[in-house]
C-alpha atoms as a PDB file:
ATOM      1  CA  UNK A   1     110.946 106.993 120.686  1.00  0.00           C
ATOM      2  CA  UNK A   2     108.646 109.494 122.070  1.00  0.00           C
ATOM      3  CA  UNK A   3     106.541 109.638 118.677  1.00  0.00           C
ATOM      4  CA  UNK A   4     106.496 105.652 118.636  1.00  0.00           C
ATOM      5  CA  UNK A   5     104.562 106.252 122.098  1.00  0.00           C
ATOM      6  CA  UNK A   6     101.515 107.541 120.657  1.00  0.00           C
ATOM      7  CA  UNK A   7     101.521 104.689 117.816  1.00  0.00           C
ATOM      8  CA  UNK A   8      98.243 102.657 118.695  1.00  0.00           C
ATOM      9  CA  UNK A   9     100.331  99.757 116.912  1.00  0.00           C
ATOM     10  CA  UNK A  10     103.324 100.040 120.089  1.00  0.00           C
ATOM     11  CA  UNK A  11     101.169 101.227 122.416  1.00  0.00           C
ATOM     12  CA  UNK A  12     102.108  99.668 125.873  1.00  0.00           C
ATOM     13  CA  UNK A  13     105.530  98.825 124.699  1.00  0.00           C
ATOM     14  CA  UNK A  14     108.405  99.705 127.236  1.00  0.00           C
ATOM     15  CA  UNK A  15     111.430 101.516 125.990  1.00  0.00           C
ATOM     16  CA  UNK A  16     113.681  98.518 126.222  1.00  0.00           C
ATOM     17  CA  UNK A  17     111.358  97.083 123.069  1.00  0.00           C
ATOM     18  CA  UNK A  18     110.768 100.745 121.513  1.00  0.00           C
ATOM     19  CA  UNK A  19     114.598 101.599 121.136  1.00  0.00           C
ATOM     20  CA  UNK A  20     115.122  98.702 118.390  1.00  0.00           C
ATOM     21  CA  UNK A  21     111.984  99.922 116.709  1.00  0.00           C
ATOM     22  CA  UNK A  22     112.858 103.730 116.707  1.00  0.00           C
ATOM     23  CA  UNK A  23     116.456 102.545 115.111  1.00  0.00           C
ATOM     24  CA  UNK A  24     115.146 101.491 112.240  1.00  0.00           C
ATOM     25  CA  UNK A  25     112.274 103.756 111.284  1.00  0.00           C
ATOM     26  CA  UNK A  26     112.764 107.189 109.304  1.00  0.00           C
ATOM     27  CA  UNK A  27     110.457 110.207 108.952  1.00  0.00           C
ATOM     28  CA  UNK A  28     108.851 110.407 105.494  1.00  0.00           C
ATOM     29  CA  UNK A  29     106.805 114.286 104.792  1.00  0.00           C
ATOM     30  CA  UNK A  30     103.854 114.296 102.541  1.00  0.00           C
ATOM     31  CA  UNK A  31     102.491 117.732 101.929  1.00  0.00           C
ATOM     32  CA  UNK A  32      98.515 118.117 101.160  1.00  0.00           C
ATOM     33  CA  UNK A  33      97.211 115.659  98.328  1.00  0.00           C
ATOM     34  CA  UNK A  34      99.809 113.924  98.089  1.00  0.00           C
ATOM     35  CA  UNK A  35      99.706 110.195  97.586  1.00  0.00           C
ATOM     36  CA  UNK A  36     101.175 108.436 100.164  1.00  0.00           C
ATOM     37  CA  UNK A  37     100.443 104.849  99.223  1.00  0.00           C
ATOM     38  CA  UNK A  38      99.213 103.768  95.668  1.00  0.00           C
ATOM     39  CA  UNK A  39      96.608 100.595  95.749  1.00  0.00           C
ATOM     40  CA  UNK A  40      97.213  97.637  93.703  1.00  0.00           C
ATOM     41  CA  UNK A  41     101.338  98.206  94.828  1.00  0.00           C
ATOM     42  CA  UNK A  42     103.378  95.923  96.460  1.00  0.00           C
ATOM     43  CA  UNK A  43     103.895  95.785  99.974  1.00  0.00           C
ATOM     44  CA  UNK A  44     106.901  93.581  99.619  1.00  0.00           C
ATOM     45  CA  UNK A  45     109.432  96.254  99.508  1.00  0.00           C
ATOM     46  CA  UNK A  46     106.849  99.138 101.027  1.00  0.00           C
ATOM     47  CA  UNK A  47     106.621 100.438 104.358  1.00  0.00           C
ATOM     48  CA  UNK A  48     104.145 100.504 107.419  1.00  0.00           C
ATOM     49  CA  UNK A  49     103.635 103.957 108.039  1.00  0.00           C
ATOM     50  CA  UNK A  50     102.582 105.681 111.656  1.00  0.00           C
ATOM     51  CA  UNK A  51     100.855 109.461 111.669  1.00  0.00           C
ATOM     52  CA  UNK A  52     103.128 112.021 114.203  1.00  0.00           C
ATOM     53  CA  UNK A  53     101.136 115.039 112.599  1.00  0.00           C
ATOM     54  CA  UNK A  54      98.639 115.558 110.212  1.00  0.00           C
ATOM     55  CA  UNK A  55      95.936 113.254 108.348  1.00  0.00           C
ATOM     56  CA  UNK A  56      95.012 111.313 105.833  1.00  0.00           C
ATOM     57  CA  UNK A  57      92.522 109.212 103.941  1.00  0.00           C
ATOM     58  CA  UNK A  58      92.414 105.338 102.961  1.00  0.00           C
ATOM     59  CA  UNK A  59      89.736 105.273  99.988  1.00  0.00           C
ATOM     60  CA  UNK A  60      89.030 102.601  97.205  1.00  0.00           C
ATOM     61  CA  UNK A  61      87.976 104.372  94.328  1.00  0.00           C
ATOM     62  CA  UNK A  62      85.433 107.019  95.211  1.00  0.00           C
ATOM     63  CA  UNK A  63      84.470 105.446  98.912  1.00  0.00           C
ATOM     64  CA  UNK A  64      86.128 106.971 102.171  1.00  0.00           C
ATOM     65  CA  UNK A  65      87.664 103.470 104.455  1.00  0.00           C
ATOM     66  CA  UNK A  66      89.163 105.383 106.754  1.00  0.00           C
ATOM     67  CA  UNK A  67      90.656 108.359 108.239  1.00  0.00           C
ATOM     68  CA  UNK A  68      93.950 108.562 110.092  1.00  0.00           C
ATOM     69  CA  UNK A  69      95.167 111.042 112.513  1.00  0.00           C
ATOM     70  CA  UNK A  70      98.150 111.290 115.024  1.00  0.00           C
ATOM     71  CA  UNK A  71      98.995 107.732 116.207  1.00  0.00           C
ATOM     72  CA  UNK A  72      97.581 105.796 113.761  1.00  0.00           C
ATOM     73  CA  UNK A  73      99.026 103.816 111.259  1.00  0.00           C
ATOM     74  CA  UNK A  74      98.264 102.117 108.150  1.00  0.00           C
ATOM     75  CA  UNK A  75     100.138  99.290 105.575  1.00  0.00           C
ATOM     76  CA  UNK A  76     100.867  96.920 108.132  1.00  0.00           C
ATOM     77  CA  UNK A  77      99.028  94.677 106.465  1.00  0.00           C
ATOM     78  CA  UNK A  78     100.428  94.283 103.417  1.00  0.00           C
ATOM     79  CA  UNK A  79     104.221  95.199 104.693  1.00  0.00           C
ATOM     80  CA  UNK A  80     103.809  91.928 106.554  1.00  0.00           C
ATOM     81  CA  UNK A  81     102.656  89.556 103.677  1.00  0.00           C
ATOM     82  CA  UNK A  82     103.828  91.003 100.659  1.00  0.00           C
ATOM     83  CA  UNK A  83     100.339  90.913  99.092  1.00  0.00           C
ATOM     84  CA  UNK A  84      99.907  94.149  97.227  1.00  0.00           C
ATOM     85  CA  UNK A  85      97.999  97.523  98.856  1.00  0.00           C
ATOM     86  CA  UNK A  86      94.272  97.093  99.298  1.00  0.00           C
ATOM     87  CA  UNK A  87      93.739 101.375  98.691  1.00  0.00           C
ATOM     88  CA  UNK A  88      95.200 104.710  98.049  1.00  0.00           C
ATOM     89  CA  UNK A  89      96.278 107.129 101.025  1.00  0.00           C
ATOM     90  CA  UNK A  90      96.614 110.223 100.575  1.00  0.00           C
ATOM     91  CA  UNK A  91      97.517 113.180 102.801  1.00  0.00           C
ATOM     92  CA  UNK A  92      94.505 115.239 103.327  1.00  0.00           C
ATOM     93  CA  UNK A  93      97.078 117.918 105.189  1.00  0.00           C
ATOM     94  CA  UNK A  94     100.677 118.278 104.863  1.00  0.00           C
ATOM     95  CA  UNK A  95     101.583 115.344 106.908  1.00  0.00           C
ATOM     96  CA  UNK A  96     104.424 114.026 108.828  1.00  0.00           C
ATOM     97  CA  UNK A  97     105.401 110.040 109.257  1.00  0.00           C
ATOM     98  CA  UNK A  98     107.575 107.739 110.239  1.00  0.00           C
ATOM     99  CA  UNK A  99     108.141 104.573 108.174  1.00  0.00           C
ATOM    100  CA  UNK A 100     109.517 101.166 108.926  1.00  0.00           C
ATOM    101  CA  UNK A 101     110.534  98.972 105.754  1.00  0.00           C
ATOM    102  CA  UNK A 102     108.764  95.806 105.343  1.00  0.00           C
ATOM    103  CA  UNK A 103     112.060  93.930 105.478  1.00  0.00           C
ATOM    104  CA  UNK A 104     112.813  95.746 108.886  1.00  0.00           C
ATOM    105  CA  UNK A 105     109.779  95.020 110.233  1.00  0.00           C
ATOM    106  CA  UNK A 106     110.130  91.982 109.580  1.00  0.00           C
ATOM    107  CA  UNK A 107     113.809  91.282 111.107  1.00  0.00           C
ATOM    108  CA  UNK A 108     112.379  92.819 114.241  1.00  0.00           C
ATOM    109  CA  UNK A 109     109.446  90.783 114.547  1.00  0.00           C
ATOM    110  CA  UNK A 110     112.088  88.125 114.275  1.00  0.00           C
ATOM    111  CA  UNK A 111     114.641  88.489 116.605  1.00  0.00           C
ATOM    112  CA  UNK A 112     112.057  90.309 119.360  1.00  0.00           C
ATOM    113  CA  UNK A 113     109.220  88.332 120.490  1.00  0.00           C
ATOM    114  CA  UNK A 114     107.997  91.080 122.859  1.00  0.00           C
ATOM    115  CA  UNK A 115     107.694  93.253 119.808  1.00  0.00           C
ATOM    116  CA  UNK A 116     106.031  90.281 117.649  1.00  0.00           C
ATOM    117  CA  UNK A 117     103.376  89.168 120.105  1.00  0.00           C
ATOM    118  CA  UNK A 118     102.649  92.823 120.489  1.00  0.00           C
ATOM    119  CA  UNK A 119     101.645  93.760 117.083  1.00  0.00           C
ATOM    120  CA  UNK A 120     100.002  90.281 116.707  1.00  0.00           C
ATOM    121  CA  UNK A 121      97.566  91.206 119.761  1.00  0.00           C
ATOM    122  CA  UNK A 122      97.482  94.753 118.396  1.00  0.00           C
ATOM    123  CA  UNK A 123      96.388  93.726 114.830  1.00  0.00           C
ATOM    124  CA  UNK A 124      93.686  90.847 116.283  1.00  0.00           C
ATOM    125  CA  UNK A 125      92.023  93.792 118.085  1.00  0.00           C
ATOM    126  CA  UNK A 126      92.023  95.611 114.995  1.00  0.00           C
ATOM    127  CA  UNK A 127      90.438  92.347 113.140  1.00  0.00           C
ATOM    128  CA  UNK A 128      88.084  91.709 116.229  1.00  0.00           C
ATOM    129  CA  UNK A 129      86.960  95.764 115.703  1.00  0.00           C
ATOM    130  CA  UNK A 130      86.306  95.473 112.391  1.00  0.00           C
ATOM    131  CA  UNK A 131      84.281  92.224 112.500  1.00  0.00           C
ATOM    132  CA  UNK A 132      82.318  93.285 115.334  1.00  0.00           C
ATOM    133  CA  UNK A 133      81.656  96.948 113.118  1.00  0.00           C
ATOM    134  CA  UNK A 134      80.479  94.773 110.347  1.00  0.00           C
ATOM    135  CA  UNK A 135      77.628  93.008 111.958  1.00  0.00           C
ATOM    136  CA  UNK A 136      76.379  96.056 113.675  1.00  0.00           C
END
């Protein structure tokens, strides 16, 4: 639960909404250049993936989206509507994770509301970052 802390996605969550999260996530390793998610895949049966060490890059062919460092996460997106993975991420160092399954996430954002409204208000201040970024 401690590592689902510094997620940016369950940030502000208290431990009474953690603990159901932490139950169903595992810990995926990804040494150095390693892919970690393929574009054009599907999301349906992938997984959202949160940083607890280590780094890596979200890039559409040659251009650099994004890089992701301890407490971020990336494939939310996706893991939620089944649509399939916008880029590639690779691990730019040997990386550690935790995943959560796209049909777990799912369940939980089912039968917990706390948890759902969360990650709703979490991913509209993601959109509401990245609209703002774009007319600057």
């Amino acid at each position: 639960m401690e590592a689902l802390r510094q997620v940016n996605l369950f940030d502000g969550l208290d431990d009474r909404s953690l603990g159901p999260i932490a139950d169903q996530t595992k810990t995926y390793d990804f040494p150095a250049g390693a892919a970690v998610i393929d574009a054009d895949a599907s999301g349906k049966f992938g997984r959202l993936y949160m940083i607890v060490s280590g780094e890596a890059q979200a890039k559409i062919d040659d251009v650099v989206l994004a890089t992701y460092g301890p407490g971020a996460h990336f494939g939310e997106l996706s893991v939620l509507d089944g649509s399939p993975r916008s880029a590639n991420v690779t691990a730019i160092t040997d990386l550690h994770t935790i995943g959560l399954s796209a049909w777990n996430l799912k369940a939980l954002l089912r039968e917990e509301p706390d948890i759902a409204i969360h990650v709703i208000e979490s991913l509209v201040g993601l959109l509401r970052a990245a609209n703002a970024a774009r007319f600057e």
